[in-house]
Each structure stands twice: as structure tokens, then as C-alpha cells.
N, C-alpha and C. Protein backbone atom coordinates (compact mmCIF):
# COMPACT_ATOMS: atom_id res chain seq x y z
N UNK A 1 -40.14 -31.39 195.12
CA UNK A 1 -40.00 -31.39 193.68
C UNK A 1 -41.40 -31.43 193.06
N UNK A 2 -41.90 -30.64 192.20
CA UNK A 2 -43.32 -30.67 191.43
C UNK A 2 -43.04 -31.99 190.62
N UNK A 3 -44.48 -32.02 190.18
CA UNK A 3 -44.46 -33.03 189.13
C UNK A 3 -43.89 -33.01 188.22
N UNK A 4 -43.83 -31.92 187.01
CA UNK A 4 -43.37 -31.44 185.93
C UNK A 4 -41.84 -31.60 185.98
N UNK A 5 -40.98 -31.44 187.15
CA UNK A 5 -39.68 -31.73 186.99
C UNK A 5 -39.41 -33.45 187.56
N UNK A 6 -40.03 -33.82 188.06
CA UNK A 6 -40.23 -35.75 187.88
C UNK A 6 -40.53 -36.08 186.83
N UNK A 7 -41.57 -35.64 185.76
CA UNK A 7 -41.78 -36.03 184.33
C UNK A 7 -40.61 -35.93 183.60
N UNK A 8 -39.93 -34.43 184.16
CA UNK A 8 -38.58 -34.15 183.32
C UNK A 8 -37.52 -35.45 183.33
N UNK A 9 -37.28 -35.79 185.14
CA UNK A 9 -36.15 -36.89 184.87
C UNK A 9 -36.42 -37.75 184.41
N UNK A 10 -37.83 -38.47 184.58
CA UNK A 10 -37.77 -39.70 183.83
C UNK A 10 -38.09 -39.70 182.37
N UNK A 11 -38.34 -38.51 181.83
CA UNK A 11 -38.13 -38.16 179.99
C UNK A 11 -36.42 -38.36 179.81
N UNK A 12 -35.99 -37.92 180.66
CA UNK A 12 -34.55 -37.62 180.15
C UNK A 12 -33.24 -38.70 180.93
N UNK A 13 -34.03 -39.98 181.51
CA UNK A 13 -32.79 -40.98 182.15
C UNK A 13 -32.20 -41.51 180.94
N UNK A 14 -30.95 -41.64 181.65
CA UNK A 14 -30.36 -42.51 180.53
C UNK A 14 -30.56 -43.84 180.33
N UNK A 15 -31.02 -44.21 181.18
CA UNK A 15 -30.93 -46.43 180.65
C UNK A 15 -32.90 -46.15 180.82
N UNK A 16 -33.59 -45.34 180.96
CA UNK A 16 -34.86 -46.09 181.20
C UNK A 16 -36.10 -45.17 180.03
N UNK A 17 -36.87 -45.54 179.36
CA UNK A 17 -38.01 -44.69 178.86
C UNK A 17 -38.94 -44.76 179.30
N UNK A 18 -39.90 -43.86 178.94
CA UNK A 18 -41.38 -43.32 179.20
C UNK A 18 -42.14 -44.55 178.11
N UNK A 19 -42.79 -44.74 178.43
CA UNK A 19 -43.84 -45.87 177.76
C UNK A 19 -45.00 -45.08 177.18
N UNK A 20 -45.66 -44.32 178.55
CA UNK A 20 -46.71 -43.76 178.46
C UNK A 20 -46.97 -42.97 179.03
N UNK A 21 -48.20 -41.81 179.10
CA UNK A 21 -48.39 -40.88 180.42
C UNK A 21 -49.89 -40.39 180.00
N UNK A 22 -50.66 -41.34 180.98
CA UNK A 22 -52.14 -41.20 181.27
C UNK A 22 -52.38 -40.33 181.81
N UNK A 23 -53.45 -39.61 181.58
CA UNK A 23 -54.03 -39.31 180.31
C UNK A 23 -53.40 -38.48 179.69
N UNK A 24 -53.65 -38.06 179.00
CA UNK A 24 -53.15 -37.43 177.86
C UNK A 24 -53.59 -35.88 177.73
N UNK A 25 -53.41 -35.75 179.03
CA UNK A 25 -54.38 -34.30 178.83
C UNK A 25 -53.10 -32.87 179.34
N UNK A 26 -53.17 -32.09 178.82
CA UNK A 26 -51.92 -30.90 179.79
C UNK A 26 -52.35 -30.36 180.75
N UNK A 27 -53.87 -30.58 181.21
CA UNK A 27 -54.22 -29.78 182.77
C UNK A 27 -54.63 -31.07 183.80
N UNK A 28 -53.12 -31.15 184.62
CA UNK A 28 -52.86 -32.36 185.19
C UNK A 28 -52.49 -31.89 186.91
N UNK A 29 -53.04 -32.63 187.86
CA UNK A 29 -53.20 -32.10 189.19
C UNK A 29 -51.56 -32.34 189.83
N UNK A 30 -51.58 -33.35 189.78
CA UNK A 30 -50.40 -34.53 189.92
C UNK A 30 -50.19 -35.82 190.11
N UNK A 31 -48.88 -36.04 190.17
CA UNK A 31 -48.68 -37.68 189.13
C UNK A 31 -49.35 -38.82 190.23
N UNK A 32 -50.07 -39.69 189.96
CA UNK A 32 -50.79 -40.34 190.79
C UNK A 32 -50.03 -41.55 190.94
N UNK A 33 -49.57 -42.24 189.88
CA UNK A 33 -48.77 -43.64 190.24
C UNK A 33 -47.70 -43.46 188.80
N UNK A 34 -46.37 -44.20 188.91
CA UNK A 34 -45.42 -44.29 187.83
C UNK A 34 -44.78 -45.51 187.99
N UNK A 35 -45.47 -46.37 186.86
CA UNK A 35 -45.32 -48.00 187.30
C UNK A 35 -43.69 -47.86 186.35
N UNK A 36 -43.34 -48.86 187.02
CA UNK A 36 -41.73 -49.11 186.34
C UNK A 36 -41.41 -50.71 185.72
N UNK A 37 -41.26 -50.75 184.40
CA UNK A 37 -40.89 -52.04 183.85
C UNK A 37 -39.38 -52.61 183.94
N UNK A 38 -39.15 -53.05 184.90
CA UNK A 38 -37.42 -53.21 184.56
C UNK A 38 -36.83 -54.29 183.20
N UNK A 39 -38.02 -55.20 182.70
CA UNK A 39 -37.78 -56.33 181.67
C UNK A 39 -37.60 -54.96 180.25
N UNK A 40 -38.67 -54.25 180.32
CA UNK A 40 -38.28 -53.65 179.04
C UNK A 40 -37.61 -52.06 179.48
N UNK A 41 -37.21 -51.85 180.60
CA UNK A 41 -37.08 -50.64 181.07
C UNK A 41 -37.89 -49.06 180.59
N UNK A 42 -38.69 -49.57 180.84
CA UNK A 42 -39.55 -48.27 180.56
C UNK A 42 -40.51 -47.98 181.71
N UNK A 43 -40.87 -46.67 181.70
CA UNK A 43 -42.10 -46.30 182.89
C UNK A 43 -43.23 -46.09 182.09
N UNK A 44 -44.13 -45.79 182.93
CA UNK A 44 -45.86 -45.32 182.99
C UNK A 44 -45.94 -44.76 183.81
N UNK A 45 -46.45 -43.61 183.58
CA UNK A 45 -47.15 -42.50 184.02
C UNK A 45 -49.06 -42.41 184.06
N UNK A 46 -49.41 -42.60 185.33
CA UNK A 46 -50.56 -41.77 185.34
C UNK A 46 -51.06 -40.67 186.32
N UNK A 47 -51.35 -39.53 185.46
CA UNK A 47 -51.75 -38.42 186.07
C UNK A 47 -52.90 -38.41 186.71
N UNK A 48 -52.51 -37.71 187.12
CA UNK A 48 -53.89 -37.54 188.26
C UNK A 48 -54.79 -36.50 187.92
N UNK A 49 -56.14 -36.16 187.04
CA UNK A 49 -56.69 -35.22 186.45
C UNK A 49 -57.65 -34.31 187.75
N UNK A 50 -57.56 -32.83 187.13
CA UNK A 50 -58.86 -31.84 188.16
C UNK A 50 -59.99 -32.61 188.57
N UNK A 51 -60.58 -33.09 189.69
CA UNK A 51 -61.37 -33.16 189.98
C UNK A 51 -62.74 -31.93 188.99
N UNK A 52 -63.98 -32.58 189.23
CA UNK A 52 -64.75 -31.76 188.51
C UNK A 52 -65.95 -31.58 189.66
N UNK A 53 -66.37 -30.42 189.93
CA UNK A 53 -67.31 -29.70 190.83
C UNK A 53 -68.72 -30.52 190.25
């Protein structure tokens, strides 16, 4: 499964939200860690950005 369709399910669960998704950028390598809050049920997202030459 790519990243982009993991972002999808957890945009679109039913009992849980997205909090956040580090950084904030659209040219994203892939998802590096997606911490999970079960007290407020929400996730975090951080991406994993291009390395730079």
C-alpha cells in the first residue's frame, strides 16, 4: 500500500482523526512515523521529506 492511500484511511476512519501531518509540504518521500492518541483519538503524521544532494 503507498503512502497516499494510508493518509487516505486514516483521513477518512470513522471513530479516529488526523491531528496533524508534518511537514506540511506536498513533495513527501514517505510516512516516517504516525503516532496514535487513543485519549483524544486522533493521529500524527510525520512525513518523511526528499533528502537534499
Amino acid at each position: 500500500m503507498e503512502a497516499i492511500e494510508v493518509i487516505h484511511l486514516l483521513l477518512t476512519h470513522p471513530d479516529y482523526s488526523v491531528d496533524a501531518v508534518h511537514p506540511d509540504i506536498p513533495d513527501f518521500v514517505n510516512i516516517e512515523a504516525i503516532e496514535v492518541n487513543h485519549e483524544t483519538q486522533t493521529f500524527s503524521i510525520l512525513l518523511q521529506e526528499p533528502q537534499e544532494d
